[in-house]
C-alpha atoms as a PDB file:
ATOM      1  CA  UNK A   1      81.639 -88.829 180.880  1.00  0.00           C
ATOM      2  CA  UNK A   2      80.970 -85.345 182.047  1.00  0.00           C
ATOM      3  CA  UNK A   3      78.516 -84.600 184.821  1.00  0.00           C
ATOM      4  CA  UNK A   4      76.728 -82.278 182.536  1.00  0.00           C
ATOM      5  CA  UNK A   5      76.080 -85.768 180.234  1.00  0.00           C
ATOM      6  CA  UNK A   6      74.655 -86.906 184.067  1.00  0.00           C
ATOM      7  CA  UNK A   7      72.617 -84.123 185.455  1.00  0.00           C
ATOM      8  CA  UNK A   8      70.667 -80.835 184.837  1.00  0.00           C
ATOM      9  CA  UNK A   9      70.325 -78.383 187.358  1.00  0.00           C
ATOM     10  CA  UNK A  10      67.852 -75.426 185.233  1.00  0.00           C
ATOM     11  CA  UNK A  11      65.370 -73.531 187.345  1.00  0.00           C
ATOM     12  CA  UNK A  12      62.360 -74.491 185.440  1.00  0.00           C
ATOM     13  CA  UNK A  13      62.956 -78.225 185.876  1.00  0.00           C
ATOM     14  CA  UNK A  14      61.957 -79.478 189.941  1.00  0.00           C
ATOM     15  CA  UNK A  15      62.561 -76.114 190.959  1.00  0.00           C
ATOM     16  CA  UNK A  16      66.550 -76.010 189.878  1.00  0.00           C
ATOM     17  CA  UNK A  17      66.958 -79.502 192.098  1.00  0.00           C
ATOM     18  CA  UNK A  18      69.561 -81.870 189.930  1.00  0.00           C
ATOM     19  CA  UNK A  19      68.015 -84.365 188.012  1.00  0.00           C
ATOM     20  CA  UNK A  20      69.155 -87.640 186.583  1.00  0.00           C
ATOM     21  CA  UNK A  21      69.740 -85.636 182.860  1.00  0.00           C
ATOM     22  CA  UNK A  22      66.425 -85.861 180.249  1.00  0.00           C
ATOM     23  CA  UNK A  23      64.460 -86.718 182.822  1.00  0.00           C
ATOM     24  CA  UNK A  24      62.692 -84.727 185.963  1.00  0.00           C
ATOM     25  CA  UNK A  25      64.313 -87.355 188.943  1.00  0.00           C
ATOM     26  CA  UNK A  26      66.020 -85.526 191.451  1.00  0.00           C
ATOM     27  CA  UNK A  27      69.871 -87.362 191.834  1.00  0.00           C
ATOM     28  CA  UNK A  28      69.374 -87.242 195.250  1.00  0.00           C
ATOM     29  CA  UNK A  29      66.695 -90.045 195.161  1.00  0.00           C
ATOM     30  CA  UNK A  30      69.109 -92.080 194.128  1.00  0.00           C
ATOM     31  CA  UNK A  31      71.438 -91.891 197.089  1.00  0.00           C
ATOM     32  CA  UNK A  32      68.141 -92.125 199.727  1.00  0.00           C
ATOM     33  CA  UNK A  33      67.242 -95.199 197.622  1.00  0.00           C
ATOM     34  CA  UNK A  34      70.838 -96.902 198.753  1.00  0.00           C
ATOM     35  CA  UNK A  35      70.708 -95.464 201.959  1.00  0.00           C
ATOM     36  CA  UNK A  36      67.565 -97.312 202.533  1.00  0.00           C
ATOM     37  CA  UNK A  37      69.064-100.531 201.125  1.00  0.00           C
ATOM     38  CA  UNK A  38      67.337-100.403 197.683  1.00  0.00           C
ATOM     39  CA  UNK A  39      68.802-102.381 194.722  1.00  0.00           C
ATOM     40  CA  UNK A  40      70.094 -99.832 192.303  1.00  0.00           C
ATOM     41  CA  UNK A  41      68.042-102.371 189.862  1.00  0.00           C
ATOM     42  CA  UNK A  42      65.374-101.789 191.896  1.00  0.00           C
ATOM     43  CA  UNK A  43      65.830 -97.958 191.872  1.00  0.00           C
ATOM     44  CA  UNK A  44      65.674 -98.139 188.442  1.00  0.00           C
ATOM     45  CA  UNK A  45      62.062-100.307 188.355  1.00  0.00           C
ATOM     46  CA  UNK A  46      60.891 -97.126 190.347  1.00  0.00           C
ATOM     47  CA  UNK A  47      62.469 -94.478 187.989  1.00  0.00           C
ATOM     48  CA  UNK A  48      62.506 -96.236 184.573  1.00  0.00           C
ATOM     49  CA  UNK A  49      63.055 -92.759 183.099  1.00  0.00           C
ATOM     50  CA  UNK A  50      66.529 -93.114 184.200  1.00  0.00           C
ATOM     51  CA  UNK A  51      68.969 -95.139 182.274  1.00  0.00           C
ATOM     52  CA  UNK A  52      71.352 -97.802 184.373  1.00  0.00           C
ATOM     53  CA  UNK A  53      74.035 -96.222 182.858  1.00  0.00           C
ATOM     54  CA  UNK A  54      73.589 -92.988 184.552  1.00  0.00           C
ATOM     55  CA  UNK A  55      72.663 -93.977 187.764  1.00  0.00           C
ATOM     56  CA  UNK A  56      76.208 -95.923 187.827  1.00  0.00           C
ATOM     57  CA  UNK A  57      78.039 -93.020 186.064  1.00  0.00           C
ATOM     58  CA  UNK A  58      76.904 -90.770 189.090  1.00  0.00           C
ATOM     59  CA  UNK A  59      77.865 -93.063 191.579  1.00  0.00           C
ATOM     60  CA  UNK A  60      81.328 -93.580 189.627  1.00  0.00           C
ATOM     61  CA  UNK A  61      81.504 -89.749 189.754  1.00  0.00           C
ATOM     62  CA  UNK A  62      80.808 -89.915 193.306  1.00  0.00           C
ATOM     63  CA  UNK A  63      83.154 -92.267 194.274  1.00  0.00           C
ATOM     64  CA  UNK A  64      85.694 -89.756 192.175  1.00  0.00           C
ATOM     65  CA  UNK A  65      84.781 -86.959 194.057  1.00  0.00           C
ATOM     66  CA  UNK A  66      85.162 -88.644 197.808  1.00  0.00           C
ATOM     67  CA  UNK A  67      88.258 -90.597 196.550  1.00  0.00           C
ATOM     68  CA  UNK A  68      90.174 -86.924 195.372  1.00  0.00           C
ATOM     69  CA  UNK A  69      93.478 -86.212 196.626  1.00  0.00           C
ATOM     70  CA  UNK A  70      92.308 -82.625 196.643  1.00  0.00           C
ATOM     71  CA  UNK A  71      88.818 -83.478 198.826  1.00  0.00           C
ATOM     72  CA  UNK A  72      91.209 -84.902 201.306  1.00  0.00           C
ATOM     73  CA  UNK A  73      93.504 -81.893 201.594  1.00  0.00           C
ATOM     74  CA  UNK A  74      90.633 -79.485 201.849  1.00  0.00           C
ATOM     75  CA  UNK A  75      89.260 -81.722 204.807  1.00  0.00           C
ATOM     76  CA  UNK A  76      92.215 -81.846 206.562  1.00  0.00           C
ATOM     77  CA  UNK A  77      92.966 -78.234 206.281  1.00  0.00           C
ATOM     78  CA  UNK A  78      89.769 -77.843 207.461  1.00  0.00           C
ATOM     79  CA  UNK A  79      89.940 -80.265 210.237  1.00  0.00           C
END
């Protein structure tokens, strides 16, 4: 899945803020929700706009992006 099949970042929806895609939920909401120690399940209860399969798409993506052979080179040149 693509991230534009995840998110929408347009200036006219929460003031160009991603969102969870067809809906007006900021992504980030979803990452304070688990840094809080919220269920994703329970994420989802507060959100119902957004669709499971998104919310673990994005974190799948996230995972992909922290995981990268090229994020770690870039850190360490940076280092």
């Amino acid at each position: 899945m693509k991230i534009s099949e995840l998110i929408t970042i347009d200036k006219e929806i929460q003031n160009g803020t991603p969102v969870f895609k067809n809906t007006r939920v900021p992504v980030q909401s979803l990452f304070w929700h688990i840094e809080s120690g919220v269920s994703i399940d329970d994420f989802l209860k507060d959100f119902p706009s957004v669709a499971k399969e998104q919310a673990i798409q994005l974190l799948t993506f996230s995972e992909k992006i922290f995981t990268s052979p090229e994020l770690i080179q870039l850190y360490e040149s940076a280092a």
